[in-house]
N, C-alpha and C. Protein backbone atom coordinates (compact mmCIF):
# COMPACT_ATOMS: atom_id res chain seq x y z
N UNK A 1 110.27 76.76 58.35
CA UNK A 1 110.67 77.92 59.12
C UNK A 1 109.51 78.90 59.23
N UNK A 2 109.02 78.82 58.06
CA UNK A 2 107.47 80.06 58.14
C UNK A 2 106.78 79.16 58.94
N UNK A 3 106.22 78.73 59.18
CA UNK A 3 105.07 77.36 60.29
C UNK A 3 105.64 77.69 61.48
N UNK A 4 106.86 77.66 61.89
CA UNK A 4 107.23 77.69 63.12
C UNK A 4 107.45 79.61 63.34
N UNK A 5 107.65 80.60 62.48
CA UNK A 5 107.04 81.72 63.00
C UNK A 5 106.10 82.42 63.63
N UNK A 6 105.11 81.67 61.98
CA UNK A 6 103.47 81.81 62.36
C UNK A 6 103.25 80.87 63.40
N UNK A 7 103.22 79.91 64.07
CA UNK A 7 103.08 79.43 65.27
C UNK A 7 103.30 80.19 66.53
N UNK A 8 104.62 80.68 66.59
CA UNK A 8 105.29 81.01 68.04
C UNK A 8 104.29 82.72 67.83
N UNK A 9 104.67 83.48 66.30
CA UNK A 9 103.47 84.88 66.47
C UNK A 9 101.87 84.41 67.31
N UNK A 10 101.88 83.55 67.22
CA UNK A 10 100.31 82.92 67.26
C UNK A 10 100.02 82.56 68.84
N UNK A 11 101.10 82.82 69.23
CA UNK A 11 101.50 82.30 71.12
C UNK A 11 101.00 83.35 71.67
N UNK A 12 100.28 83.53 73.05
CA UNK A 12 99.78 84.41 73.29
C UNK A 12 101.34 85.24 74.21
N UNK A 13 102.15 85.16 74.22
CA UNK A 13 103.48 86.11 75.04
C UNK A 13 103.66 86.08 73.78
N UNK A 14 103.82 86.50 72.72
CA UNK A 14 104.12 86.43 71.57
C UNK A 14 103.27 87.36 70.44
N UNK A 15 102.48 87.41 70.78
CA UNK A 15 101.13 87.91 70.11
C UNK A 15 101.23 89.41 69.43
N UNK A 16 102.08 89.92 70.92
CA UNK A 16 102.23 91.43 70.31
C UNK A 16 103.90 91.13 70.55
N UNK A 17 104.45 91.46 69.57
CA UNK A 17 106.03 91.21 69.36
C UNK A 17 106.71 91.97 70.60
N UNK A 18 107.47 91.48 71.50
CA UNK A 18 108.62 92.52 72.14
C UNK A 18 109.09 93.44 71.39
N UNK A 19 109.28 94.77 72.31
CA UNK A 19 109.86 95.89 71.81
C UNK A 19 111.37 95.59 71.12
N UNK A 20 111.86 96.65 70.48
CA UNK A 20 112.75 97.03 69.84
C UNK A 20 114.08 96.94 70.99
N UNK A 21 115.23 96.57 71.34
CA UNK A 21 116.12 96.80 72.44
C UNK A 21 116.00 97.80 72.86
N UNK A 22 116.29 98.95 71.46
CA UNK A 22 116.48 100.47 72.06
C UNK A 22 115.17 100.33 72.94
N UNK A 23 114.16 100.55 72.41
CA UNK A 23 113.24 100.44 73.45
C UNK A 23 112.61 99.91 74.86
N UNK A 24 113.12 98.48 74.52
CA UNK A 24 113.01 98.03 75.91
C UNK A 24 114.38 99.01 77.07
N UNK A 25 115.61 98.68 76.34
CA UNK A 25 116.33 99.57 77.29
C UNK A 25 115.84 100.87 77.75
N UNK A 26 115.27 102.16 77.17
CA UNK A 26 114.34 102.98 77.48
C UNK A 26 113.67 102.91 78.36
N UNK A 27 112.51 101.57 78.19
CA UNK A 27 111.95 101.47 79.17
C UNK A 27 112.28 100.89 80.58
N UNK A 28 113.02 100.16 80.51
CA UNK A 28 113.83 99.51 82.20
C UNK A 28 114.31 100.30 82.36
N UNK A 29 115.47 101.19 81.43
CA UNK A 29 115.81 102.21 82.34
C UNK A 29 115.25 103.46 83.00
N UNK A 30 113.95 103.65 82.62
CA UNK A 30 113.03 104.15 83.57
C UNK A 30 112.89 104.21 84.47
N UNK A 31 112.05 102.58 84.56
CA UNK A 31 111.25 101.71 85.24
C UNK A 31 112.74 101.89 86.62
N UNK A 32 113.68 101.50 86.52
CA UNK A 32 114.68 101.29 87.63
C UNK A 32 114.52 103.08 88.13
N UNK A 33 114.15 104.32 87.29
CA UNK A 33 114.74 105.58 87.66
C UNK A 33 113.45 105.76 88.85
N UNK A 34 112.04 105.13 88.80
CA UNK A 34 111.45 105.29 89.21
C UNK A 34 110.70 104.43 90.71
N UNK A 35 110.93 103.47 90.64
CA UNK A 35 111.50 102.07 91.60
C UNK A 35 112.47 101.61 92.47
N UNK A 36 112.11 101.35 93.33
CA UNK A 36 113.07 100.83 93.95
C UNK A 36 112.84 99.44 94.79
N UNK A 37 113.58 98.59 95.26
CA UNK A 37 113.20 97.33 95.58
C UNK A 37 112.97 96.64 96.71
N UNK A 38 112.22 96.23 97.77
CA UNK A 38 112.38 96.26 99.27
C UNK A 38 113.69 95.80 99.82
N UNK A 39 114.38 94.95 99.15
CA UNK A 39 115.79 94.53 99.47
C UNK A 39 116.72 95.86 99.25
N UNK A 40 117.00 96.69 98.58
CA UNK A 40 117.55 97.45 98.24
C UNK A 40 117.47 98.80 98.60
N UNK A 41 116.23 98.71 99.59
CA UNK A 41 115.44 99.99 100.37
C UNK A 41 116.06 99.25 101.92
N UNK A 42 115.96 98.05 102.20
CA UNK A 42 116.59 97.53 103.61
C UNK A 42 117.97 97.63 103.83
N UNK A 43 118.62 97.38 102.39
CA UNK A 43 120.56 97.33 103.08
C UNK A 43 120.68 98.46 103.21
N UNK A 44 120.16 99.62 102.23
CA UNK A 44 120.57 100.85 102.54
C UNK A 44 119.63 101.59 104.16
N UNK A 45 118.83 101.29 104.41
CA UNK A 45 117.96 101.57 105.60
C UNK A 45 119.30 100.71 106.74
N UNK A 46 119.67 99.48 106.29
CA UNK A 46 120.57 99.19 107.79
C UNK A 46 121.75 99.28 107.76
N UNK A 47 122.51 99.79 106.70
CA UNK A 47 123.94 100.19 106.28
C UNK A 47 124.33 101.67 107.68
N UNK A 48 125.39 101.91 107.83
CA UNK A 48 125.77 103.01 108.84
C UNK A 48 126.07 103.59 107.41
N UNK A 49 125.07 104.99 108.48
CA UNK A 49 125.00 106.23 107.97
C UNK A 49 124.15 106.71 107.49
N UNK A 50 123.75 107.52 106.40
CA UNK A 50 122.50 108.26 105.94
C UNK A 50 122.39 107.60 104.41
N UNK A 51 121.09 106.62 104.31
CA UNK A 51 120.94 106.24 103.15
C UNK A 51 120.86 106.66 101.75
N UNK A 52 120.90 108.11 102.19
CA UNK A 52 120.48 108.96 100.79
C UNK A 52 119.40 109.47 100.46
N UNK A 53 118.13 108.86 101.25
CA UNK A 53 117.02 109.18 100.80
C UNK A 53 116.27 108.97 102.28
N UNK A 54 115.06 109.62 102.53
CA UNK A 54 113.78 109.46 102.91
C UNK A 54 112.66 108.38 102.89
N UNK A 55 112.32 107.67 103.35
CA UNK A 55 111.18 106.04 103.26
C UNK A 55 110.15 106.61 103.95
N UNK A 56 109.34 107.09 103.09
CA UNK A 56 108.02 107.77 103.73
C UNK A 56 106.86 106.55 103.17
N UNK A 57 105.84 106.39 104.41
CA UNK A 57 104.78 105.82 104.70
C UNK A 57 103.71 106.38 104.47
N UNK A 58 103.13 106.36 103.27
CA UNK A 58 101.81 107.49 102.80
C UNK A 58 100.35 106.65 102.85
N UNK A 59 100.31 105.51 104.10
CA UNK A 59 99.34 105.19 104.57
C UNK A 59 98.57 105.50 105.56
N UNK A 60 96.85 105.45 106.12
CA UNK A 60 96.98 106.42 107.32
C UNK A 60 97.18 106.00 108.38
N UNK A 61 96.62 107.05 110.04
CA UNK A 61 97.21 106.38 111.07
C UNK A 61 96.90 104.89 111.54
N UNK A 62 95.77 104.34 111.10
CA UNK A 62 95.69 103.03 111.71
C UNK A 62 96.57 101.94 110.71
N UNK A 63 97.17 102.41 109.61
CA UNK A 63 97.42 101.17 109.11
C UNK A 63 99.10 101.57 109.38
N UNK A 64 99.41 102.93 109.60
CA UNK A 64 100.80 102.92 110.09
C UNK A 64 101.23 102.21 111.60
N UNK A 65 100.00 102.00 112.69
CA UNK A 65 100.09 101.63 113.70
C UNK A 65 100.26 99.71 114.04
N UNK A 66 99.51 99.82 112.65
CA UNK A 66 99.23 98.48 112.36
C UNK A 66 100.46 98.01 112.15
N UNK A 67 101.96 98.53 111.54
CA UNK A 67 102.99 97.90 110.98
C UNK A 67 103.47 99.00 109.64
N UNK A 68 105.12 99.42 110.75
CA UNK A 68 105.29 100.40 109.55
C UNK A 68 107.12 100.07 109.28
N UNK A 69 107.70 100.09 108.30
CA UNK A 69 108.83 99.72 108.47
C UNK A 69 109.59 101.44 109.23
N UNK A 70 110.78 100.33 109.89
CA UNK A 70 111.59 101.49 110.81
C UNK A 70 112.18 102.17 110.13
N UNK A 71 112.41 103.66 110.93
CA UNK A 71 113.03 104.50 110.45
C UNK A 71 112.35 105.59 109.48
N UNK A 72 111.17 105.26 108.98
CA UNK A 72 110.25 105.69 107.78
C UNK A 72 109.37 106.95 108.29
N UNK A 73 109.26 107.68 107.92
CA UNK A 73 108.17 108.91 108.09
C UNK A 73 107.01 109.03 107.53
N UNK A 74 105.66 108.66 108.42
CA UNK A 74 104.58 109.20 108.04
C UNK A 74 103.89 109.91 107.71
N UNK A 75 103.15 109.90 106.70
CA UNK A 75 102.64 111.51 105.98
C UNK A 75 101.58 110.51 105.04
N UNK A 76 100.33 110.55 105.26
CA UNK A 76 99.43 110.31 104.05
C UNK A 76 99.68 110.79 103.54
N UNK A 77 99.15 110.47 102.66
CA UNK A 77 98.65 110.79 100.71
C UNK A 77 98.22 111.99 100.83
N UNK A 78 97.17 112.19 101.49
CA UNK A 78 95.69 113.03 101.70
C UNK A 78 96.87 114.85 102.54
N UNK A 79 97.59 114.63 102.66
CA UNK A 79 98.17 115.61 103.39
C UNK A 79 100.19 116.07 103.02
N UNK A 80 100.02 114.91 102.24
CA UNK A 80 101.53 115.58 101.05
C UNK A 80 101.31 117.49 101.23
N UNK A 81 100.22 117.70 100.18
CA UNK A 81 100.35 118.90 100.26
C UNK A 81 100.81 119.95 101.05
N UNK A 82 100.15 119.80 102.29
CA UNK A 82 99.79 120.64 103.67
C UNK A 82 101.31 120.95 104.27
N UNK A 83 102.16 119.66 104.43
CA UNK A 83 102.91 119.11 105.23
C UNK A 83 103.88 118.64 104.94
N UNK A 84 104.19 118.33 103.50
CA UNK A 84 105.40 118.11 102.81
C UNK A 84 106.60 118.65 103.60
N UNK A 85 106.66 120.30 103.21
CA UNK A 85 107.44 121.20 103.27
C UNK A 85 108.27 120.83 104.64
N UNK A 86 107.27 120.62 105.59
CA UNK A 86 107.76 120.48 107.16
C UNK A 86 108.27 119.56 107.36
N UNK A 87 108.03 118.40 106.41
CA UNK A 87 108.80 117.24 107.25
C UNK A 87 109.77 116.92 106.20
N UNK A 88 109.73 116.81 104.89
CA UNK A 88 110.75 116.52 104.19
C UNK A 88 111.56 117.64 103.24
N UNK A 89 113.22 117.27 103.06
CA UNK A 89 114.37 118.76 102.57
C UNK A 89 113.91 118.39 101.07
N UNK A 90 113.51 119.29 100.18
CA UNK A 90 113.39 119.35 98.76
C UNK A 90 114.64 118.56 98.12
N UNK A 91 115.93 118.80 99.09
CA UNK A 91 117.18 118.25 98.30
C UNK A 91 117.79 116.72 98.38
N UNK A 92 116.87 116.36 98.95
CA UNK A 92 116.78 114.81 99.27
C UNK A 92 115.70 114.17 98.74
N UNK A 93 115.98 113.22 98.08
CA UNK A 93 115.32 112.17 97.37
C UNK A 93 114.07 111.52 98.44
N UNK A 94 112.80 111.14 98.09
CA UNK A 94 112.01 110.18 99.12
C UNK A 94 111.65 109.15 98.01
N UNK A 95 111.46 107.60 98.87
CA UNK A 95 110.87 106.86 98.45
C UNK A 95 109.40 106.18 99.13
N UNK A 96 108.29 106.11 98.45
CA UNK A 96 107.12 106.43 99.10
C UNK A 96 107.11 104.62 99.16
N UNK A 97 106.25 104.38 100.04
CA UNK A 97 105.51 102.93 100.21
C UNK A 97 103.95 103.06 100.48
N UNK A 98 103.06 102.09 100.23
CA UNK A 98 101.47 102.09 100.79
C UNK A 98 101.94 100.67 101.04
N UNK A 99 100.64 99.84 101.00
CA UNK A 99 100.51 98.66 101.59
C UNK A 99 101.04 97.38 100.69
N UNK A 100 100.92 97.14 99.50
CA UNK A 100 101.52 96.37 98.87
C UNK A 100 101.26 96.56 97.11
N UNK A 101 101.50 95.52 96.19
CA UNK A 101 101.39 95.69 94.92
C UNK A 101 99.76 95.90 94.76
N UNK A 102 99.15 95.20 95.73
CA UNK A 102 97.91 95.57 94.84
C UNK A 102 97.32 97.11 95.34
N UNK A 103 98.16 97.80 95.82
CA UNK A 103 97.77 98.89 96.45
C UNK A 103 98.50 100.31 95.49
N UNK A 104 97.99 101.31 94.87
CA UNK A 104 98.70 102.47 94.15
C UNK A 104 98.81 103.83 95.34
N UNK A 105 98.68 103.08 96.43
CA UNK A 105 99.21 104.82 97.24
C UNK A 105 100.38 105.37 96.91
N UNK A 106 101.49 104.19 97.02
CA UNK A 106 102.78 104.39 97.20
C UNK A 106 102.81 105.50 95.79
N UNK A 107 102.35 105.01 94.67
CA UNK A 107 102.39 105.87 93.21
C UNK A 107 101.63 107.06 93.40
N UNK A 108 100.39 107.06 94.34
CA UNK A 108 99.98 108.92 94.11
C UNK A 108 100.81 109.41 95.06
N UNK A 109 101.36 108.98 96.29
CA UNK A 109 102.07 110.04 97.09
C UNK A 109 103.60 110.28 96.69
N UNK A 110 103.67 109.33 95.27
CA UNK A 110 105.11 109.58 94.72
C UNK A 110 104.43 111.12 93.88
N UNK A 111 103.64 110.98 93.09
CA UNK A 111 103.01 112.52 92.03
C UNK A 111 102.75 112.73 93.18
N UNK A 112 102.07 112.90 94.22
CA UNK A 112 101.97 114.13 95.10
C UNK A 112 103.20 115.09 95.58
N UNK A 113 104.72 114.43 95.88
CA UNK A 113 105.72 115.06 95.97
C UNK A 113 106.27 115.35 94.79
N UNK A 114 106.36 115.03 93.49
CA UNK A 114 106.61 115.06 92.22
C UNK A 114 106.34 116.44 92.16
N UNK A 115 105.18 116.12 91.83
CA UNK A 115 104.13 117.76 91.80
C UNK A 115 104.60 118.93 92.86
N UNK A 116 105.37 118.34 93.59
CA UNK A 116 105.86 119.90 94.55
C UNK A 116 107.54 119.79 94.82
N UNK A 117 107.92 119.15 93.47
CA UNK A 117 109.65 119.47 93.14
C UNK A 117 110.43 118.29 94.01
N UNK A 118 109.82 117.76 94.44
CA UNK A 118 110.74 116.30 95.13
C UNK A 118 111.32 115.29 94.13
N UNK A 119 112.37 114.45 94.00
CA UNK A 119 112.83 113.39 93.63
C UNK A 119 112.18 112.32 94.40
N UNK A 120 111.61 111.72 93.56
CA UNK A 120 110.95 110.82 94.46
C UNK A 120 111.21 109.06 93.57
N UNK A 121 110.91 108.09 93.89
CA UNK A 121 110.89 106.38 93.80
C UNK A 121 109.68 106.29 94.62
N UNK A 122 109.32 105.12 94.02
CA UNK A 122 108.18 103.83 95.15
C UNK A 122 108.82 102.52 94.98
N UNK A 123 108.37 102.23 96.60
CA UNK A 123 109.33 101.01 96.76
C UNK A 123 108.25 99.58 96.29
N UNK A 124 108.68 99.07 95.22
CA UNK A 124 107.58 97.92 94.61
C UNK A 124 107.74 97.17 96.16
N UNK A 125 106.61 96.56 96.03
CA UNK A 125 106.31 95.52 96.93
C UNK A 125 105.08 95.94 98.07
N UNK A 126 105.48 97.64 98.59
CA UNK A 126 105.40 97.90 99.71
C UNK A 126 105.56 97.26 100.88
N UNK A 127 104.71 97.74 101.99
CA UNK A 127 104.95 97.05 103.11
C UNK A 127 104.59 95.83 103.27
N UNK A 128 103.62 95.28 102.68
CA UNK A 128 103.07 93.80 102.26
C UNK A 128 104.89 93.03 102.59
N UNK A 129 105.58 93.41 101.34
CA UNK A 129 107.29 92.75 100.63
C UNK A 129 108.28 93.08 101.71
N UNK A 130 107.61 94.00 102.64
CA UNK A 130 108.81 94.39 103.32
C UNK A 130 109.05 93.09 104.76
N UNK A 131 107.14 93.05 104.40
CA UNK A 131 107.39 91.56 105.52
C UNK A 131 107.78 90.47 105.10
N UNK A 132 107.29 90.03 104.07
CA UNK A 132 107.10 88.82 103.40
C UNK A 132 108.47 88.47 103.32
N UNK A 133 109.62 89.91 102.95
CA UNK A 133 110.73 89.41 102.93
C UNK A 133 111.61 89.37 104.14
N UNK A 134 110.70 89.36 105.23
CA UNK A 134 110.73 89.02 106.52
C UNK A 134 111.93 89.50 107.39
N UNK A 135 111.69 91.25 106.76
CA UNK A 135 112.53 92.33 107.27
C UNK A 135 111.40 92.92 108.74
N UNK A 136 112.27 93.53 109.91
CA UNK A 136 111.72 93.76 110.97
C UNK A 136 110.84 95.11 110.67
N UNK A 137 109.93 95.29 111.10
CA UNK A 137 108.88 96.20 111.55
C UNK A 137 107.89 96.64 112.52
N UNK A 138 107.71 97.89 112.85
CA UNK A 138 107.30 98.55 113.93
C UNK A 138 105.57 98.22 114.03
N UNK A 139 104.96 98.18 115.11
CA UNK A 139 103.49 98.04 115.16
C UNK A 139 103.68 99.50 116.65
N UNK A 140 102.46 99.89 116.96
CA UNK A 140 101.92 100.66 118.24
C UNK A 140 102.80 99.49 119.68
N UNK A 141 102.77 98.30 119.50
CA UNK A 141 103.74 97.01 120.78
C UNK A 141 104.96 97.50 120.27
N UNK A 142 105.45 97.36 119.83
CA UNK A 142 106.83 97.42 119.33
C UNK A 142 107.17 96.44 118.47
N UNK A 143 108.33 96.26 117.95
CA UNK A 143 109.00 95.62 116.72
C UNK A 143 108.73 93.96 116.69
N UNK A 144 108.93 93.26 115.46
CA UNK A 144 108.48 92.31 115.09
C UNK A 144 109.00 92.34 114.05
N UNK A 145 108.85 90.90 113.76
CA UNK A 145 109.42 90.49 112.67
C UNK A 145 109.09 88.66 112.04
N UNK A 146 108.46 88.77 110.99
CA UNK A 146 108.23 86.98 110.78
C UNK A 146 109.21 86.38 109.66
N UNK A 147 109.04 85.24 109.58
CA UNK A 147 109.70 84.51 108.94
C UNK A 147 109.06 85.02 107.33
N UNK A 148 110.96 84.93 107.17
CA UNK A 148 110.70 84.95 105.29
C UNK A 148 109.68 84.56 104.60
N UNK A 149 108.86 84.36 103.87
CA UNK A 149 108.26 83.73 102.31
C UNK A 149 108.88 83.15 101.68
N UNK A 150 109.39 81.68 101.75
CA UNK A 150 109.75 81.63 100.91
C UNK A 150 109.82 81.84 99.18
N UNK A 151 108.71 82.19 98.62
CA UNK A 151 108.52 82.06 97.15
C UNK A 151 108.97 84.12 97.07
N UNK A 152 109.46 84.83 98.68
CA UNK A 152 109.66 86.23 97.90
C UNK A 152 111.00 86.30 98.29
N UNK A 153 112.27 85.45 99.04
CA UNK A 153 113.10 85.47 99.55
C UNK A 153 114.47 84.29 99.30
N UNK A 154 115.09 84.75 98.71
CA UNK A 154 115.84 83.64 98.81
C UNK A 154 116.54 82.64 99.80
N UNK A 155 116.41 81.31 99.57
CA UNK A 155 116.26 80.48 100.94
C UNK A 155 118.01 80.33 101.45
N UNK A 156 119.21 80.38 100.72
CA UNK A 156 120.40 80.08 101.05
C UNK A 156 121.24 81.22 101.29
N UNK A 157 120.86 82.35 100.78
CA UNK A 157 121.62 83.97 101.21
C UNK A 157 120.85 84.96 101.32
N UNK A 158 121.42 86.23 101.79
CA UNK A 158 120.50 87.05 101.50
C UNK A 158 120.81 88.16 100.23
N UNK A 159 120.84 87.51 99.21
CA UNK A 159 121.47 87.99 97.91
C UNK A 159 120.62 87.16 97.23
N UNK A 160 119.77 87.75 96.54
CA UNK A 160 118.64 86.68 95.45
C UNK A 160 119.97 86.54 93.73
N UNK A 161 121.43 87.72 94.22
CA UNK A 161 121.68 87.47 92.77
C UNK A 161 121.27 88.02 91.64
N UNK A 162 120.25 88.80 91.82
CA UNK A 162 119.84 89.99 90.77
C UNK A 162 120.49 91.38 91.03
């Protein structure tokens, strides 16, 4: 039984022990307060009525022209400050997007509204996930839309079940 401890400690996912429950619960429940998911940013974006929140695009104008999901309000990063006030209600929640995971806009223009009293989320994936999961989006032509990914979409519903 000790051999097979010291073994699996010795595993590199293993190496540094998982947290404590309390702790991990702590932390997911964060992680969810602060996140949100492109599937879960789309039903509520195509559900009737007012989603609850704001889907602001804090990329600039050429890459908003390039492909921006609908309905979403533009506002760089670089101009939160200036312009906040005017376009978005303090009493409504926003969820920010940039271009995808390997991209942290979506996270400074979340602290950029943070920092001036907003409730704010970033939607993991960004716009990269919003295609991939081969939800429709706006370019300068008009709307479009490609086929799923499979490896980001589930192939038999549109319910991955999580």
């Amino acid at each position: 039984m000790t051999s097979q401890l010291t073994a699996t400690a010795a595993h590199p996912v293993l190496r540094v022990p998982p947290a404590s429950p309390a702790a991990a619960a702590a932390y997911f429940g964060a992680s969810l307060a602060f996140h949100a998911d492109v599937s879960d940013v789309a039903a509520a974006m195509a559900a009737d009525g007012d989603p609850g929140f704001v889907l602001l695009d804090s990329r600039s104008a050429e890459s908003w022209d390039q492909g921006h999901v609908p309905g979403a309000v533009h506002l760089p990063t670089a101009l939160i400050p200036e312009q906040a006030r005017n376009l978005l209600d303090p009493a409504v929640p926003v969820v920010t997007y940039c271009w995808g995971p390997g991209c942290n806009g979506g996270a400074r223009a979340a602290l950029a509204l943070a920092e001036l009293g907003y409730q704010v989320k970033e939607m993991l994936g960004g716009f990269e996930y919003w295609v991939r999961e081969g939800f429709e989006f706006e370019t300068r032509e008009g709307r479009e839309r490609r086929d799923a990914d499979l490896l980001t979409s589930p192939v038999v519903s549109d319910d991955c079940g999580c």
